[in-house]
Protein backbone atom coordinates (compact mmCIF):
# COMPACT_ATOMS: atom_id res chain seq x y z
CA UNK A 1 124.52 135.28 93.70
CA UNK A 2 125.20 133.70 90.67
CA UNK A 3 122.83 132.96 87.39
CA UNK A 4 123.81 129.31 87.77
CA UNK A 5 122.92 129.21 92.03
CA UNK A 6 119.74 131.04 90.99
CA UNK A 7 118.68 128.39 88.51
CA UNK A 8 119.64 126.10 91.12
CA UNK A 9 116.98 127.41 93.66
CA UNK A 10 114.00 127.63 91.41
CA UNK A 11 114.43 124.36 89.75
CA UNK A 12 114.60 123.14 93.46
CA UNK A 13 111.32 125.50 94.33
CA UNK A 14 108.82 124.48 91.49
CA UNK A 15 109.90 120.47 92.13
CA UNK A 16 109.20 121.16 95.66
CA UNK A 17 105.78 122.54 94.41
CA UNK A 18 104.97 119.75 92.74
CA UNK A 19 105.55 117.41 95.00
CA UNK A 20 103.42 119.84 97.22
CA UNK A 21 100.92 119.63 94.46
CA UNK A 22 101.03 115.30 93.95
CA UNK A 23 100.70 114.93 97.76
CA UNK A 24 97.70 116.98 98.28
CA UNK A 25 96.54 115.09 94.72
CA UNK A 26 97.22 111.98 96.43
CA UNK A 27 95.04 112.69 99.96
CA UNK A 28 92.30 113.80 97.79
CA UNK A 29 91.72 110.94 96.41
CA UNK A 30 92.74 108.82 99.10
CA UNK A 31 90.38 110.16 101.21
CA UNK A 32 87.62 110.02 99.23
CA UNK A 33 87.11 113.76 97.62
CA UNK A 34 83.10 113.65 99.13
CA UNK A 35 84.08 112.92 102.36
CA UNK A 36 84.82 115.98 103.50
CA UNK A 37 82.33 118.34 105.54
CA UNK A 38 80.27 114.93 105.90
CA UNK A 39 79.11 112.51 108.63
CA UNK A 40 80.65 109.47 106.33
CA UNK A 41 84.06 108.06 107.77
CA UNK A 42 87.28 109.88 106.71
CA UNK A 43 87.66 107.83 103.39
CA UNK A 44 84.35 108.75 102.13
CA UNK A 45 81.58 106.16 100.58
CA UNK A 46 83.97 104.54 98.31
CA UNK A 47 87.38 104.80 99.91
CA UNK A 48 88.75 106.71 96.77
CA UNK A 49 91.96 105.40 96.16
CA UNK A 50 91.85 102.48 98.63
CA UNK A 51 88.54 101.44 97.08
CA UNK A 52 89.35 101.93 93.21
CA UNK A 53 92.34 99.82 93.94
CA UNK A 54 90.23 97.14 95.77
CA UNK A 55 87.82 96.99 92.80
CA UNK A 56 90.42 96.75 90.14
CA UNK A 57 91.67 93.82 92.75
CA UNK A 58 88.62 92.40 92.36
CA UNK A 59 88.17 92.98 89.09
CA UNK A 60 91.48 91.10 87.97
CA UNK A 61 90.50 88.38 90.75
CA UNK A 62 89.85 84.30 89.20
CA UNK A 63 87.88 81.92 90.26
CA UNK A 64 88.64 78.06 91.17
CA UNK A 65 85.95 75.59 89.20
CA UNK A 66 85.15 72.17 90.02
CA UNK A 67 82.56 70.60 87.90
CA UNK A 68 81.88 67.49 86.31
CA UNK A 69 81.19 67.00 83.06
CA UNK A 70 77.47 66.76 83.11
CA UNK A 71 77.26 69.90 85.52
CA UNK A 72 73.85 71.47 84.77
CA UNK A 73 75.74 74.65 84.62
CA UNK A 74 77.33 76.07 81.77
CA UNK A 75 81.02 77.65 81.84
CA UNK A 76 79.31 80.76 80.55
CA UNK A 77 76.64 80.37 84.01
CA UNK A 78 79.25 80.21 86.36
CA UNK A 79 81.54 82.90 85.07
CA UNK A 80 78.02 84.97 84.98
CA UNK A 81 77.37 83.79 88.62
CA UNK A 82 80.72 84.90 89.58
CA UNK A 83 80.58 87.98 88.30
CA UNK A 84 77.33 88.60 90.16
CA UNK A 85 79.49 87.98 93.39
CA UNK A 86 82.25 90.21 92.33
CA UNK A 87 80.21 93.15 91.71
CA UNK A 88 78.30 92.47 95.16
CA UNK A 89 81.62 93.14 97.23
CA UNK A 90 82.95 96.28 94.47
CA UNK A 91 79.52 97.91 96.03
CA UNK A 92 80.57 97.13 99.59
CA UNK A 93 82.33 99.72 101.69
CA UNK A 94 85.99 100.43 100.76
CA UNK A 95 87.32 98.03 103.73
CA UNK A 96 85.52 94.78 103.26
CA UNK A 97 87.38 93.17 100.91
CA UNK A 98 86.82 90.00 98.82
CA UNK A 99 90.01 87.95 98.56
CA UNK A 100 88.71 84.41 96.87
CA UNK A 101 86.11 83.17 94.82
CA UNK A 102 84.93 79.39 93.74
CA UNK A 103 82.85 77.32 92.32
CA UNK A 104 82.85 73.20 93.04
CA UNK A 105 80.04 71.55 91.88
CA UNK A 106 79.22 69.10 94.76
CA UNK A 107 79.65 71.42 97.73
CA UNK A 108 77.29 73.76 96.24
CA UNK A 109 75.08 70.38 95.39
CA UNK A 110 75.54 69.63 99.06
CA UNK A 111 74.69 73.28 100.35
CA UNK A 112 71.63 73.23 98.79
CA UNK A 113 70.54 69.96 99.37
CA UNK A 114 67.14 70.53 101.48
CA UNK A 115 67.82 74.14 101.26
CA UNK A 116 64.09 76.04 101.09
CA UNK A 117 64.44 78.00 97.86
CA UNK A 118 65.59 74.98 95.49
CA UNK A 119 61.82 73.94 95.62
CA UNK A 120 60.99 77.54 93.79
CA UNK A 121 63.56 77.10 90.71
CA UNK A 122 65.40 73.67 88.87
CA UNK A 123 68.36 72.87 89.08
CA UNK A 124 69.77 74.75 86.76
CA UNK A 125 68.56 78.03 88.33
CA UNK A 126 69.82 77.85 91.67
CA UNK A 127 73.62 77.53 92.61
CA UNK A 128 76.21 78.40 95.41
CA UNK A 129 79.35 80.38 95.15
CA UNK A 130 81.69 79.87 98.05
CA UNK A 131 84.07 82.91 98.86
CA UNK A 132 86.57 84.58 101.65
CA UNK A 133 86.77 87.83 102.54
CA UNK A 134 88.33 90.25 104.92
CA UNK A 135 87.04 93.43 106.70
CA UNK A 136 89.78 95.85 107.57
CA UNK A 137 87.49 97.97 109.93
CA UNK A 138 84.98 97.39 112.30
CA UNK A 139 82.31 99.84 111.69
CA UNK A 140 78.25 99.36 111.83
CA UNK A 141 77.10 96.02 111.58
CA UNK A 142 80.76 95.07 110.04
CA UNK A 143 83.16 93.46 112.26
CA UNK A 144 86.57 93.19 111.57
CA UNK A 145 88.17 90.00 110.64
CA UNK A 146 88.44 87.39 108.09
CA UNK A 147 85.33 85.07 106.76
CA UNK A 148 86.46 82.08 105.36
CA UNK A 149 83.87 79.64 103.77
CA UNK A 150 81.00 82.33 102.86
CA UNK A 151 78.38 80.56 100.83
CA UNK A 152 76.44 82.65 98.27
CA UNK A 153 73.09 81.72 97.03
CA UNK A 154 72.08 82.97 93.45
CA UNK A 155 69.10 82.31 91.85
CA UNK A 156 67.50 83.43 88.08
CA UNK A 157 63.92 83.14 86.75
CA UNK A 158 65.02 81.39 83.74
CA UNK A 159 68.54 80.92 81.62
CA UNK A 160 67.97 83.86 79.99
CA UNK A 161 67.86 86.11 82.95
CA UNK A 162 70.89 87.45 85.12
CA UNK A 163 72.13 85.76 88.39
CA UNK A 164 70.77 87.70 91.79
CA UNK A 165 71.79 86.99 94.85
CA UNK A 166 69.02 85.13 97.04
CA UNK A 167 70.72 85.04 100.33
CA UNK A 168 74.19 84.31 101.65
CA UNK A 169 76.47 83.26 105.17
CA UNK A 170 76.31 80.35 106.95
């Protein structure tokens, strides 16, 4: 055998290897590298890759706003609200995903209207984020589908104080 074939076969070997090597990588972190030798589903707690890409999803993910002009929220409130929400569905499992996010101004005045918390805080302290989202797996209390229309409730002590999410559905 020739130097040249020789070459040949080992470049061909160690490119095999790594590709070996990026696969295995790959299911590692797909999987979810602390699911294995657990209970937890095959993807693990977070999903690995299928979750970090969800959350970056999220992450990048804008919300509609409909307000008037003499809203009692500020842009600043909303986009704080809305982050709230966001960072509610990163901590969900891997397969529930969030897909849209809004705020408009009279449906979450209508929503509330007669609703049992907005007697606790003013108006300014109470608000409703509408959102759709999609479960990719049935599993637990999750069922699979879409959910079009959710309605989250936030509420803060004061303007000072962070968004927390009262209740949600409907």
């Amino acid at each position: 055998m020739n130097k040249e074939t020789n070459k040949k076969r080992w470049l061909i070997a160690g490119i095999a290897g790594l590709l070996i090597l990026a696969a295995a990588l790959a299911a590692v972190s797909f999987f979810g590298s602390d699911s294995f030798g657990t209970d937890e589903s095959a993807f693990g707690q977070d999903g690995g890759l299928l979750g970090t890409i969800r959350n970056a999803r999220i992450d990048r993910l804008l919300a509609t706003v409909k307000k008037t002009d003499d809203c009692p929220y500020s842009d600043e409130d909303i986009d704080s609200a809305v982050r709230t929400v966001k960072e509610s569905f990163q901590e969900k499992p891997w397969f529930v995903s969030l897909q849209k996010i809004w705020f408009d101004e009279k449906e979450s005045e209508s929503f509330l209207d007669g609703y049992h918390l907005c007697e606790q805080y003013g108006k300014s302290d109470i608000l409703t984020i509408g959102c759709d989202y999609y479960v990719y797996q049935s599993e637990g209390a999750w069922q699979s589908g879409a959910y079009d229309g959710w309605s989250v409730i936030l509420t803060r002590e004061s303007k000072d104080r962070e968004w927390e999410i009262a209740d949600q559905g409907y």
